[in-house]
C-alpha atoms as a PDB file:
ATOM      1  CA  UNK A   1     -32.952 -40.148 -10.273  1.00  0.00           C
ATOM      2  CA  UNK A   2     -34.972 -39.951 -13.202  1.00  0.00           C
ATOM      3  CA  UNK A   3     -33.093 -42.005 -14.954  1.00  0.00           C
ATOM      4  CA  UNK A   4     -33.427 -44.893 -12.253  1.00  0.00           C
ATOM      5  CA  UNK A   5     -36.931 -44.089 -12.329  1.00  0.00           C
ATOM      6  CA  UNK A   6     -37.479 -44.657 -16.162  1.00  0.00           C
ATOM      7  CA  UNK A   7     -35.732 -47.671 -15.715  1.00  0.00           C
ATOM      8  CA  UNK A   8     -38.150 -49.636 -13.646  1.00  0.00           C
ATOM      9  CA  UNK A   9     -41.200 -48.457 -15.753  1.00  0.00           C
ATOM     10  CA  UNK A  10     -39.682 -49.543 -18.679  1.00  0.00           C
ATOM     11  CA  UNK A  11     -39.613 -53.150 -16.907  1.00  0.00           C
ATOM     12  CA  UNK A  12     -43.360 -53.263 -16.033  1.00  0.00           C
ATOM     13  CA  UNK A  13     -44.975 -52.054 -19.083  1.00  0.00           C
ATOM     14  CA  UNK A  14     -43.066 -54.558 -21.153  1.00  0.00           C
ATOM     15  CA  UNK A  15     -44.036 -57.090 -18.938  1.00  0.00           C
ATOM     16  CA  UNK A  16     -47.450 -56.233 -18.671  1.00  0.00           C
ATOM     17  CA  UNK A  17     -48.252 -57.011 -23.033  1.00  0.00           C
ATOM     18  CA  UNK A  18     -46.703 -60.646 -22.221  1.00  0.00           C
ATOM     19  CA  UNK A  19     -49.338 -61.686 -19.434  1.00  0.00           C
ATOM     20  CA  UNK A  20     -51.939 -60.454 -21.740  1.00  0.00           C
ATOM     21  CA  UNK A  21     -50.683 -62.357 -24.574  1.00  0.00           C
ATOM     22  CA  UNK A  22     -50.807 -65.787 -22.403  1.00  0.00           C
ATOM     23  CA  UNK A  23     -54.293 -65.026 -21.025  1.00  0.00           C
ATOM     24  CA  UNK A  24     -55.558 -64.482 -24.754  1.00  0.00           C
ATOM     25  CA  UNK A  25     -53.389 -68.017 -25.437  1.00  0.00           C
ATOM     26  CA  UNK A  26     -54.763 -69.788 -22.797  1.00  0.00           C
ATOM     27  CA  UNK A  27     -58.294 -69.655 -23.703  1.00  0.00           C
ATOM     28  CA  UNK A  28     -58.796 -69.069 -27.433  1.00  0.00           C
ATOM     29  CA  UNK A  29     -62.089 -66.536 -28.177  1.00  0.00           C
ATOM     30  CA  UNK A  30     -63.873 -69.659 -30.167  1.00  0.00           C
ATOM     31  CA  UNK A  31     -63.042 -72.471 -27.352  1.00  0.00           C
ATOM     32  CA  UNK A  32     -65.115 -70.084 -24.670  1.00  0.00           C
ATOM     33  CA  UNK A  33     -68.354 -69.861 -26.755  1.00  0.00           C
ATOM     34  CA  UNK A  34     -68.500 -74.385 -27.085  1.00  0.00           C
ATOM     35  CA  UNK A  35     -68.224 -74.586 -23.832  1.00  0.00           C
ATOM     36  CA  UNK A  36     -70.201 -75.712 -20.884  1.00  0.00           C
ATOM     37  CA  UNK A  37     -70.472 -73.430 -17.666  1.00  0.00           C
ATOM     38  CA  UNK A  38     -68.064 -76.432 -16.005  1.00  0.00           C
ATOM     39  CA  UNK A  39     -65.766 -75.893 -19.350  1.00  0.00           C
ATOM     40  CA  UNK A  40     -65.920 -72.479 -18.610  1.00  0.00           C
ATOM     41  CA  UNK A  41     -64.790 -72.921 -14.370  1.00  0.00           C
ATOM     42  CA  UNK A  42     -62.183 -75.428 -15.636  1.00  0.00           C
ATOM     43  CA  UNK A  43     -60.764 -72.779 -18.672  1.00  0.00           C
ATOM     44  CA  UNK A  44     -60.821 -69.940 -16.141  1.00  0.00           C
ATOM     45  CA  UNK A  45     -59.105 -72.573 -13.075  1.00  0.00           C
ATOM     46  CA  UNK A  46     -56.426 -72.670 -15.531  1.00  0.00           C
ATOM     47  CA  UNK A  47     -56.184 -69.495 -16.774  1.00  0.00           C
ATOM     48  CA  UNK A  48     -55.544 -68.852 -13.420  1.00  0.00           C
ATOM     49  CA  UNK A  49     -53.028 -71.049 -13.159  1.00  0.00           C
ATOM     50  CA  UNK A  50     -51.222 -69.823 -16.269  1.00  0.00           C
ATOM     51  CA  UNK A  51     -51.360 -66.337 -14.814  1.00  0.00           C
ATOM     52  CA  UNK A  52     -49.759 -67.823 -11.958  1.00  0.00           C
ATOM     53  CA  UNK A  53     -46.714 -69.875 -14.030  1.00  0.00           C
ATOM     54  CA  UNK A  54     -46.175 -66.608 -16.170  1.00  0.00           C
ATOM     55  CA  UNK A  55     -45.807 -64.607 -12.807  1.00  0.00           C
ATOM     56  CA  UNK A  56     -43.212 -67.229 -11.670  1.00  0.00           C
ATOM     57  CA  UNK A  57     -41.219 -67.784 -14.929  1.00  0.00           C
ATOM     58  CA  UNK A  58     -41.164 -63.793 -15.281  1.00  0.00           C
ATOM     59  CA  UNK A  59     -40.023 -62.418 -11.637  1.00  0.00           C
ATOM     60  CA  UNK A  60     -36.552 -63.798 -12.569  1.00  0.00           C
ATOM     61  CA  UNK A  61     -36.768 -62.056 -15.997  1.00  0.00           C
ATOM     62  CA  UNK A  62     -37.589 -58.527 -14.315  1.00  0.00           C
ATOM     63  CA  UNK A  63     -35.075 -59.154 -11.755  1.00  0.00           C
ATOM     64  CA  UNK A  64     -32.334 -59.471 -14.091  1.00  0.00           C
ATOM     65  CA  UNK A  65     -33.822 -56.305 -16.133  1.00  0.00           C
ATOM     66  CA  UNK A  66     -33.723 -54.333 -12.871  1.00  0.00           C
ATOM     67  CA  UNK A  67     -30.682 -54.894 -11.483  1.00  0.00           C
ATOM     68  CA  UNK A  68     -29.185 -54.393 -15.385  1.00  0.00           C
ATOM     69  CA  UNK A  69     -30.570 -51.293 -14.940  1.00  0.00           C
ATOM     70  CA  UNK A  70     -29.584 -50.302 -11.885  1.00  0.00           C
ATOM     71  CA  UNK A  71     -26.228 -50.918 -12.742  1.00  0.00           C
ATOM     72  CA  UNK A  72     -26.343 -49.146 -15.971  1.00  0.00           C
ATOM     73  CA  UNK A  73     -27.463 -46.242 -13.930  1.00  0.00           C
ATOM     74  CA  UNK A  74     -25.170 -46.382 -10.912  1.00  0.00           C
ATOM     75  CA  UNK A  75     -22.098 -46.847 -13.440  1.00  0.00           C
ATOM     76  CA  UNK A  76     -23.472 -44.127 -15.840  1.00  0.00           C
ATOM     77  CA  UNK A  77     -23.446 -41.733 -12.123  1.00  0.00           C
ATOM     78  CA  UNK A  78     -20.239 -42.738 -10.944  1.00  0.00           C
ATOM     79  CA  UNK A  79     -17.402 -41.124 -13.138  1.00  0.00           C
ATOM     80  CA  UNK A  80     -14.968 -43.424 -14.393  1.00  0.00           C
ATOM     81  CA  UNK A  81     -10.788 -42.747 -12.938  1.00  0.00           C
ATOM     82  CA  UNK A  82     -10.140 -40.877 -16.183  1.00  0.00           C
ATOM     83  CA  UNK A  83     -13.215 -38.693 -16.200  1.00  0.00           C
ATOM     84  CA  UNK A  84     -12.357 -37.822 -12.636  1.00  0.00           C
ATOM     85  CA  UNK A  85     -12.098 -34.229 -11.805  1.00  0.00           C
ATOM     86  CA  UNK A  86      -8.342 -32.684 -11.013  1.00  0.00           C
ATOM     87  CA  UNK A  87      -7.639 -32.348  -7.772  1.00  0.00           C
ATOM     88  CA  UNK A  88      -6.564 -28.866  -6.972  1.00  0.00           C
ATOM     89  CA  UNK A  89      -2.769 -28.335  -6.159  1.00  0.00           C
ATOM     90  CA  UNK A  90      -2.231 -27.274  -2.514  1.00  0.00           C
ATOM     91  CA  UNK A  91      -0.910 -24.143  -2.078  1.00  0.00           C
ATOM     92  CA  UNK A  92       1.158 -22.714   0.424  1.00  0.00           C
ATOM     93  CA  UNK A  93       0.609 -19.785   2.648  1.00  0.00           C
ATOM     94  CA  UNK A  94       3.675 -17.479   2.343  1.00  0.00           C
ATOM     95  CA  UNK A  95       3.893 -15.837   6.473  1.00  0.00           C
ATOM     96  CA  UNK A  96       3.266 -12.518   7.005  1.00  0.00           C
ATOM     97  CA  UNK A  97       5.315  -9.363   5.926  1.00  0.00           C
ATOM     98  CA  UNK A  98       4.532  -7.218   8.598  1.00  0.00           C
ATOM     99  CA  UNK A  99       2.919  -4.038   8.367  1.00  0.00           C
ATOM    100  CA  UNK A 100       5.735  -3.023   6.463  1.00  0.00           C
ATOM    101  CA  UNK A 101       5.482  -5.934   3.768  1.00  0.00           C
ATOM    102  CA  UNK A 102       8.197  -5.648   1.710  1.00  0.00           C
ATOM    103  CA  UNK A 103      10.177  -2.323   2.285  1.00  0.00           C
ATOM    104  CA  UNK A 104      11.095  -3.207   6.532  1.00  0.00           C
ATOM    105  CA  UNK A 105      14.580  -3.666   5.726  1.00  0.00           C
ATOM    106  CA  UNK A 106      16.934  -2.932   2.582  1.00  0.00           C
ATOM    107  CA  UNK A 107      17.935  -7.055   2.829  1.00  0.00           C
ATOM    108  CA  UNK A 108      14.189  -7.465   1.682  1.00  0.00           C
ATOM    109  CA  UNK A 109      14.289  -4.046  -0.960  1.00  0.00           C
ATOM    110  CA  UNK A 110      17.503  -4.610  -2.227  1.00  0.00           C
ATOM    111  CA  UNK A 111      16.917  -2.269  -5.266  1.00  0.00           C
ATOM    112  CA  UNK A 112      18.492   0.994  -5.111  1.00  0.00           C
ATOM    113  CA  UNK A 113      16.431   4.374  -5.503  1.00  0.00           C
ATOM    114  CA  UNK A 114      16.268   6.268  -8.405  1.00  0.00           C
ATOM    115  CA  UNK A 115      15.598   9.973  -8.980  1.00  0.00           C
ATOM    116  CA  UNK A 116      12.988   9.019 -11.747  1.00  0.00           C
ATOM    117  CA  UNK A 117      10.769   6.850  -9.738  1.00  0.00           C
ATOM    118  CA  UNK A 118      10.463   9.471  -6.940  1.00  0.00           C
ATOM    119  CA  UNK A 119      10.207  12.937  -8.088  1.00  0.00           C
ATOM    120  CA  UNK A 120       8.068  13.799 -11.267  1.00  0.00           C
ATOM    121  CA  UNK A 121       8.695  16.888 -12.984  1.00  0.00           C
ATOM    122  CA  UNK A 122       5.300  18.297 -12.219  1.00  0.00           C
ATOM    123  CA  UNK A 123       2.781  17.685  -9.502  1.00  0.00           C
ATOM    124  CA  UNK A 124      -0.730  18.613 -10.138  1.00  0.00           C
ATOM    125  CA  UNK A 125      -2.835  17.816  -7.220  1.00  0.00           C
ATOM    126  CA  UNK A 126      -4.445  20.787  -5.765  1.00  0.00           C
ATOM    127  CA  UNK A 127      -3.086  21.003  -2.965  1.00  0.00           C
ATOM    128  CA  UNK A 128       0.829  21.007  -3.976  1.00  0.00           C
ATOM    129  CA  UNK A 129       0.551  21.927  -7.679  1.00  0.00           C
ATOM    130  CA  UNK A 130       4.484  22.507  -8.433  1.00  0.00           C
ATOM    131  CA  UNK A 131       7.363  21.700 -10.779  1.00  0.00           C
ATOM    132  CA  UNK A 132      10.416  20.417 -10.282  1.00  0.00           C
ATOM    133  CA  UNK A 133      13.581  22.923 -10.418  1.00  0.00           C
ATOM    134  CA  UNK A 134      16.006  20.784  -9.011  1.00  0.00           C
ATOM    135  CA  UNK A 135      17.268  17.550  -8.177  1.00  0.00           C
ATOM    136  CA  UNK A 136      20.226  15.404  -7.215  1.00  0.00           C
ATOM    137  CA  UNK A 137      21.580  11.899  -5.560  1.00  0.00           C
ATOM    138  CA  UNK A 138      23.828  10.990  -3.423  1.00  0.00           C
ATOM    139  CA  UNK A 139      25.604   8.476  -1.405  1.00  0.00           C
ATOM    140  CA  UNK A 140      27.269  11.187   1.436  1.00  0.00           C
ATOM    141  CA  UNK A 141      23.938  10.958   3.645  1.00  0.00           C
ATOM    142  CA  UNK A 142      25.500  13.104   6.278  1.00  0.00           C
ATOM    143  CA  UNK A 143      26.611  15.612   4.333  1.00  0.00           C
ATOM    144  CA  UNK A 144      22.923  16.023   2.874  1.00  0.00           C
ATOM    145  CA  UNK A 145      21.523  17.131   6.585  1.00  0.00           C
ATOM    146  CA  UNK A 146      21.923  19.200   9.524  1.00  0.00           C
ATOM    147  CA  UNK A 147      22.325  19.045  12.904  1.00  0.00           C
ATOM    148  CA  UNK A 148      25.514  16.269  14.443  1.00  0.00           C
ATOM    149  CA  UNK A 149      22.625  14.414  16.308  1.00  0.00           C
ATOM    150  CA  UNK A 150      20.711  13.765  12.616  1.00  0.00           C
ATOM    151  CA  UNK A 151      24.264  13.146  11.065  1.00  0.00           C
ATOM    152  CA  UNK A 152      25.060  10.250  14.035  1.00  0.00           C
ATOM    153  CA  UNK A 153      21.549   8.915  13.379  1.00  0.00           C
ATOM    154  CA  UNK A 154      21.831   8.691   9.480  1.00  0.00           C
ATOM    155  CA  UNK A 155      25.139   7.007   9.793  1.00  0.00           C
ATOM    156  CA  UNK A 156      24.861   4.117  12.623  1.00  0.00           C
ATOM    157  CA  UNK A 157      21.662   3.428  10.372  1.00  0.00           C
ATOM    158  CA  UNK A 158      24.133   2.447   7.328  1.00  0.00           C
ATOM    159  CA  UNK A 159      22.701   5.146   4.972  1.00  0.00           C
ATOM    160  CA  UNK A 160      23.387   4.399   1.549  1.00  0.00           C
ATOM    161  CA  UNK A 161      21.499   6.581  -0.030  1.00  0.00           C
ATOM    162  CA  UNK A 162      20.354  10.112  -0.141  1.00  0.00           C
ATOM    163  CA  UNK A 163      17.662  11.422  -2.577  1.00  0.00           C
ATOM    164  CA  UNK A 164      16.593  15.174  -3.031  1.00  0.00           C
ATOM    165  CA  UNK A 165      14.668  17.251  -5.440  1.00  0.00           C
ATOM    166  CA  UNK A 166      13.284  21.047  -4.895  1.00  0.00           C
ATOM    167  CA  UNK A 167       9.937  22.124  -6.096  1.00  0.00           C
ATOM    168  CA  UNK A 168       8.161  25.644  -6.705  1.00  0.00           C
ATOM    169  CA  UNK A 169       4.549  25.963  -6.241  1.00  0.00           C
ATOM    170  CA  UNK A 170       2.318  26.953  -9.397  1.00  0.00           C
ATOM    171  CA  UNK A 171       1.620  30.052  -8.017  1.00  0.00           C
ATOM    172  CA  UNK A 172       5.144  30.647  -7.197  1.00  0.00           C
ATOM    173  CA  UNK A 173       4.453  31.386  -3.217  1.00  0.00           C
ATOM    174  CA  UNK A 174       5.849  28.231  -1.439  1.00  0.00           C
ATOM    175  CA  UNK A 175       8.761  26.139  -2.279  1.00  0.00           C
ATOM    176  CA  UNK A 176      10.126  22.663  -0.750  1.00  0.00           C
ATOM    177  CA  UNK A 177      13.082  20.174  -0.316  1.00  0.00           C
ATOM    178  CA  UNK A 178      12.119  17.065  -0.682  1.00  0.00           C
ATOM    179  CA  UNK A 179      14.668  13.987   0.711  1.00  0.00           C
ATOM    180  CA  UNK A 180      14.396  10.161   1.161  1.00  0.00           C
ATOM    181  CA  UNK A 181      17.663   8.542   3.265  1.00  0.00           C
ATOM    182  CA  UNK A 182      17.888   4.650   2.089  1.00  0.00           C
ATOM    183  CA  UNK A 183      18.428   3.099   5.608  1.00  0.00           C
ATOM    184  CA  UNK A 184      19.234  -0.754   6.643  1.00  0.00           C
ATOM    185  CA  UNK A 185      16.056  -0.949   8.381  1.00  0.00           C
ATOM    186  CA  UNK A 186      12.543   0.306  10.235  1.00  0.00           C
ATOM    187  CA  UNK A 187      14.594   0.690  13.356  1.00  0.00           C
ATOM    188  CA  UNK A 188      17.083   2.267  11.839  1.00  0.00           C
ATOM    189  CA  UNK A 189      15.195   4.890  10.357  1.00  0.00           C
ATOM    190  CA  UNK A 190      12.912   5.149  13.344  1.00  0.00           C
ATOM    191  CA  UNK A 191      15.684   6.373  15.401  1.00  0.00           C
ATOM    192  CA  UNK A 192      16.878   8.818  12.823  1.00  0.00           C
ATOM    193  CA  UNK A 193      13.054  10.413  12.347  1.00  0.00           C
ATOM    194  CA  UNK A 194      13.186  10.831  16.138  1.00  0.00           C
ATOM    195  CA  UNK A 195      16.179  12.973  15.922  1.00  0.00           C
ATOM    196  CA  UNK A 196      14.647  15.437  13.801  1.00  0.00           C
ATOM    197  CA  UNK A 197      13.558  18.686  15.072  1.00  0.00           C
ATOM    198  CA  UNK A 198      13.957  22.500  14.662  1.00  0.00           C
ATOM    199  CA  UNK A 199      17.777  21.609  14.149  1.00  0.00           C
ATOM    200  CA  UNK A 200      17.980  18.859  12.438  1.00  0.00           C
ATOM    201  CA  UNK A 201      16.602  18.459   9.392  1.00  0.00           C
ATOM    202  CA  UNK A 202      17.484  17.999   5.815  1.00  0.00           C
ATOM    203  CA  UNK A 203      19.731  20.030   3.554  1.00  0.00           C
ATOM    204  CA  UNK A 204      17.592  21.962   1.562  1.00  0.00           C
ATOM    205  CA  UNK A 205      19.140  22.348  -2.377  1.00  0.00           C
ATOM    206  CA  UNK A 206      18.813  25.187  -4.059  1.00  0.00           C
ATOM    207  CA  UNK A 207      17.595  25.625  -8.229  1.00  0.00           C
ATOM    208  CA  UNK A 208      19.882  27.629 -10.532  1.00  0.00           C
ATOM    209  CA  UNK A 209      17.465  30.200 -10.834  1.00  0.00           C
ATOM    210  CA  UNK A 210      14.342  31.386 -10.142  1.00  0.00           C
ATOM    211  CA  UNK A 211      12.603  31.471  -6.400  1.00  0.00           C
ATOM    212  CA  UNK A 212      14.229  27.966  -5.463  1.00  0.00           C
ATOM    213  CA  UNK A 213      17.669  29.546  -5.698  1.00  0.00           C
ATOM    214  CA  UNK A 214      16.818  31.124  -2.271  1.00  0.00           C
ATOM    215  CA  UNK A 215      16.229  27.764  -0.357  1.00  0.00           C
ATOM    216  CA  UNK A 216      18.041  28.167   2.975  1.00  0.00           C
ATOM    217  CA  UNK A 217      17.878  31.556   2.812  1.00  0.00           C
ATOM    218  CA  UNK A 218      14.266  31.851   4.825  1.00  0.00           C
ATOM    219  CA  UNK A 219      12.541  30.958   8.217  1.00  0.00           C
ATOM    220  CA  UNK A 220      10.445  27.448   7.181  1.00  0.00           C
ATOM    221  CA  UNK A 221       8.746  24.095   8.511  1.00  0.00           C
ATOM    222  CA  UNK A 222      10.788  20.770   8.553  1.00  0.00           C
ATOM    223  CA  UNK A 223       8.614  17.315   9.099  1.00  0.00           C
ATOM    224  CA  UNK A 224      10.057  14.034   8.873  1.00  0.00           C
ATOM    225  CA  UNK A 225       7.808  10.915   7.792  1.00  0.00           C
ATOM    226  CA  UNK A 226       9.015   7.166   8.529  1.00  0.00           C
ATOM    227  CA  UNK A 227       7.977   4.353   5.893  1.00  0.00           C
ATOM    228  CA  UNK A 228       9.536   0.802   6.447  1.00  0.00           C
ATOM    229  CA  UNK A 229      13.346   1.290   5.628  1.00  0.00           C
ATOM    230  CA  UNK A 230      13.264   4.724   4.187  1.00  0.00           C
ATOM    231  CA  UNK A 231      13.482   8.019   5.711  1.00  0.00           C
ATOM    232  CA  UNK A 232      11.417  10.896   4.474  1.00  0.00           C
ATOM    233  CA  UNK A 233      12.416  14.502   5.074  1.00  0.00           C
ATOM    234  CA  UNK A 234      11.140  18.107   3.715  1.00  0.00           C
ATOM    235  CA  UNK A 235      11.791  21.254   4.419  1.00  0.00           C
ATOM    236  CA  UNK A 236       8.673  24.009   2.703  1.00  0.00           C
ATOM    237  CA  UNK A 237       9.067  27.826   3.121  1.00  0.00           C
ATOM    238  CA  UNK A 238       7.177  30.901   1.515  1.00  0.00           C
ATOM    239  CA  UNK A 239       9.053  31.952  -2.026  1.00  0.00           C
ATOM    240  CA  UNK A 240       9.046  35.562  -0.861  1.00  0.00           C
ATOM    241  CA  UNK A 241      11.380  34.145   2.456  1.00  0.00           C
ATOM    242  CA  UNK A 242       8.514  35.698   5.239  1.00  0.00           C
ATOM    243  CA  UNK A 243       8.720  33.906   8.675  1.00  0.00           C
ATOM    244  CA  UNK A 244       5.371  32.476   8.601  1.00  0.00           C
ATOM    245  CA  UNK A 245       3.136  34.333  10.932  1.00  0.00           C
ATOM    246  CA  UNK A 246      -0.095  32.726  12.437  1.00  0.00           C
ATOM    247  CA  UNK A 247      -2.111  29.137  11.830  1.00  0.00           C
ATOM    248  CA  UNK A 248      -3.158  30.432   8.715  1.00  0.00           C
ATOM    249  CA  UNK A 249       0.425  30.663   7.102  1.00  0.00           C
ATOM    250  CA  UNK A 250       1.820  27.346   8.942  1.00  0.00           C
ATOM    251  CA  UNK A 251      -1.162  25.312   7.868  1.00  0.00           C
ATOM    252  CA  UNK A 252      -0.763  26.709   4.182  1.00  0.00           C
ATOM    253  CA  UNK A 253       2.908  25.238   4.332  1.00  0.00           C
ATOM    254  CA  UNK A 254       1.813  21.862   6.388  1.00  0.00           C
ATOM    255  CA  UNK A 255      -1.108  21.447   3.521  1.00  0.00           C
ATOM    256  CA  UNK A 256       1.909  21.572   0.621  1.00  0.00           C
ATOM    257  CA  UNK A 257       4.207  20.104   2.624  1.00  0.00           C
ATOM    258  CA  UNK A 258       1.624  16.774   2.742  1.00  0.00           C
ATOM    259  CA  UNK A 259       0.600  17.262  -0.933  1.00  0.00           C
ATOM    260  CA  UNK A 260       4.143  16.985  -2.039  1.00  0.00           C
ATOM    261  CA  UNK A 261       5.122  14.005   0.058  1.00  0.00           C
ATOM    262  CA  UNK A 262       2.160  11.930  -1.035  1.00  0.00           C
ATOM    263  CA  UNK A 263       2.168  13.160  -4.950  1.00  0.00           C
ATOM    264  CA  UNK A 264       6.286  11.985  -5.052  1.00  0.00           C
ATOM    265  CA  UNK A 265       8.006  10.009  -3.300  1.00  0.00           C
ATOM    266  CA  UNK A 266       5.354   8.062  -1.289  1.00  0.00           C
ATOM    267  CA  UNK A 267       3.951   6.986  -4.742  1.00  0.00           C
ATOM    268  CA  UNK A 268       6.993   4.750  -5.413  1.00  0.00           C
ATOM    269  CA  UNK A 269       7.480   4.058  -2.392  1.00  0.00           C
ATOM    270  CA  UNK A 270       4.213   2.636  -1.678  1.00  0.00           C
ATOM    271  CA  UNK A 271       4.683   0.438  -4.631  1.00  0.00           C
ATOM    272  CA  UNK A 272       7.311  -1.209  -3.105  1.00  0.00           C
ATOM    273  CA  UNK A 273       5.967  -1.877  -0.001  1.00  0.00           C
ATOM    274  CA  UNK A 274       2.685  -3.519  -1.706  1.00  0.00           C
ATOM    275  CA  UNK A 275       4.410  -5.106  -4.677  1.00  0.00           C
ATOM    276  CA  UNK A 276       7.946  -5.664  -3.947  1.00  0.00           C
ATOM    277  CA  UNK A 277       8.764  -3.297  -7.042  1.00  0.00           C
ATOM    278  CA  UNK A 278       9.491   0.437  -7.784  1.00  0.00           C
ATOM    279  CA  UNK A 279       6.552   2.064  -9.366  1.00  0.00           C
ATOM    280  CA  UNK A 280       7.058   3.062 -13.104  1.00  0.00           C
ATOM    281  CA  UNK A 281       9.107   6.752 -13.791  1.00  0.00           C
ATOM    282  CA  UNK A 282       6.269   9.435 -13.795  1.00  0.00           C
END
């Protein structure tokens, strides 16, 4: 706009110096002062009239200038084809994973487990500070739990892999077995994690030494978690092998139980359901 506005002003004031110039033309300063008054009417009839011719002779002029201009303008507005902007290349919508994105069946997380991706050799979180005493892998899922109606479970869900690692608390008072069963699928492993119970449950593995060596050996709490194709199982008793008696002692092995799940295996886990990809080795 304010170019097309100079434009047009541009136009009029250079006109406006040429119909002076004619008037002062027209009637010369020492012509008016010889004059008679009649002179004069006659001078100024044709000043008027040269006013007039200049008008007439000069609309075409200003036309031209203005639409020039306007043209100018509109072209100097209007990008040319190679200053054109590039059109953004359309992008298509990949359809939804599920809520399981990319771990719902082994066909979509083809890469096998590792022991390095999903137990660390020390956890630090408050709530299930531990180490690592033991671990091992496996491709015998049915030999790594208990109870036939687990065992039937694990193998009509093609179980290809078995994962386990124990861990002893900092303060040496609770221990845990930690397991993940590589299934085909989330139904698979859905009907396996309903199988689980006071029976049935994975096979805890004892350390070499130290309080871990007792695993199996004590009264304890078994949960079972399900996440897309895998299958997560744990089994957390006290170190010193006592039954756990009262809310108090069950929600102190619950609380570790939870702590060591999340601060493991769900770490790697989790990365593959988000990114398609293991998480890095702790």
């Amino acid at each position: 706009r304010a170019t097309s506005a100079t434009g047009p002003q541009r136009a009029a004031s250079a006109t406006g110096p040429q119909r002076a110039a004619s008037s002062r033309q027209a009637a010369p300063a020492g012509q008016r002062a010889r004059s008679s008054p009649a002179a004069r009417r006659r001078v100024g009839g044709r000043r008027h009239s040269n006013r007039f011719v200049a008008m007439v002779l000069i609309a075409p002029v200003i036309a031209v200038i203005l639409v020039v201009g306007a043209y100018v303008y509109l072209r100097g507005q209007a990008p040319t084809p190679r200053a054109a902007p590039l059109q953004p290349t359309p992008v298509s919508v990949s359809p939804s994973l599920g809520p399981w994105k990319h771990i719902a069946s082994r066909a979509d997380d083809p890469q096998p487990l590792t022991l390095a991706e999903l137990f660390p050799a020390r956890v630090t979180s408050v709530s299930a500070a531990s180490t690592r005493t033991v671990q091992q892998s496996g491709s015998a899922c049915t030999h790594a739990v208990i109870g036939a109606a687990l065992r039937a479970a694990v193998r009509k869900g093609g179980c290809t892999q078995v994962m386990r690692a124990s861990y002893l608390s900092a303060n040496r008072k609770l221990m845990a077995t930690v397991g993940v069963l590589n299934l085909a699928d989330y139904a698979a492993a859905a009907r396996a994690g309903h199988t689980t119970g006071s029976s049935q449950f994975i096979r805890q593995l004892p350390g070499a030494h130290g309080p871990t060596r007792n695993l199996a050996k004590g009264t304890g709490l078994e949960e079972a978690e399900v996440k897309g194709h895998y299958l997560i199982l744990i089994w957390t008793e006290f170190a010193n092998l006592h039954s756990p008696a009262g809310k108090r002692h069950r929600l102190e092995l619950e609380q570790f139980s939870a702590g060591l799940i999340s601060d493991t295996v769900n770490v790697s886990l989790t990365s593959r359901m988000v990114t398609g990809h293991p998480s890095a080795a702790p």
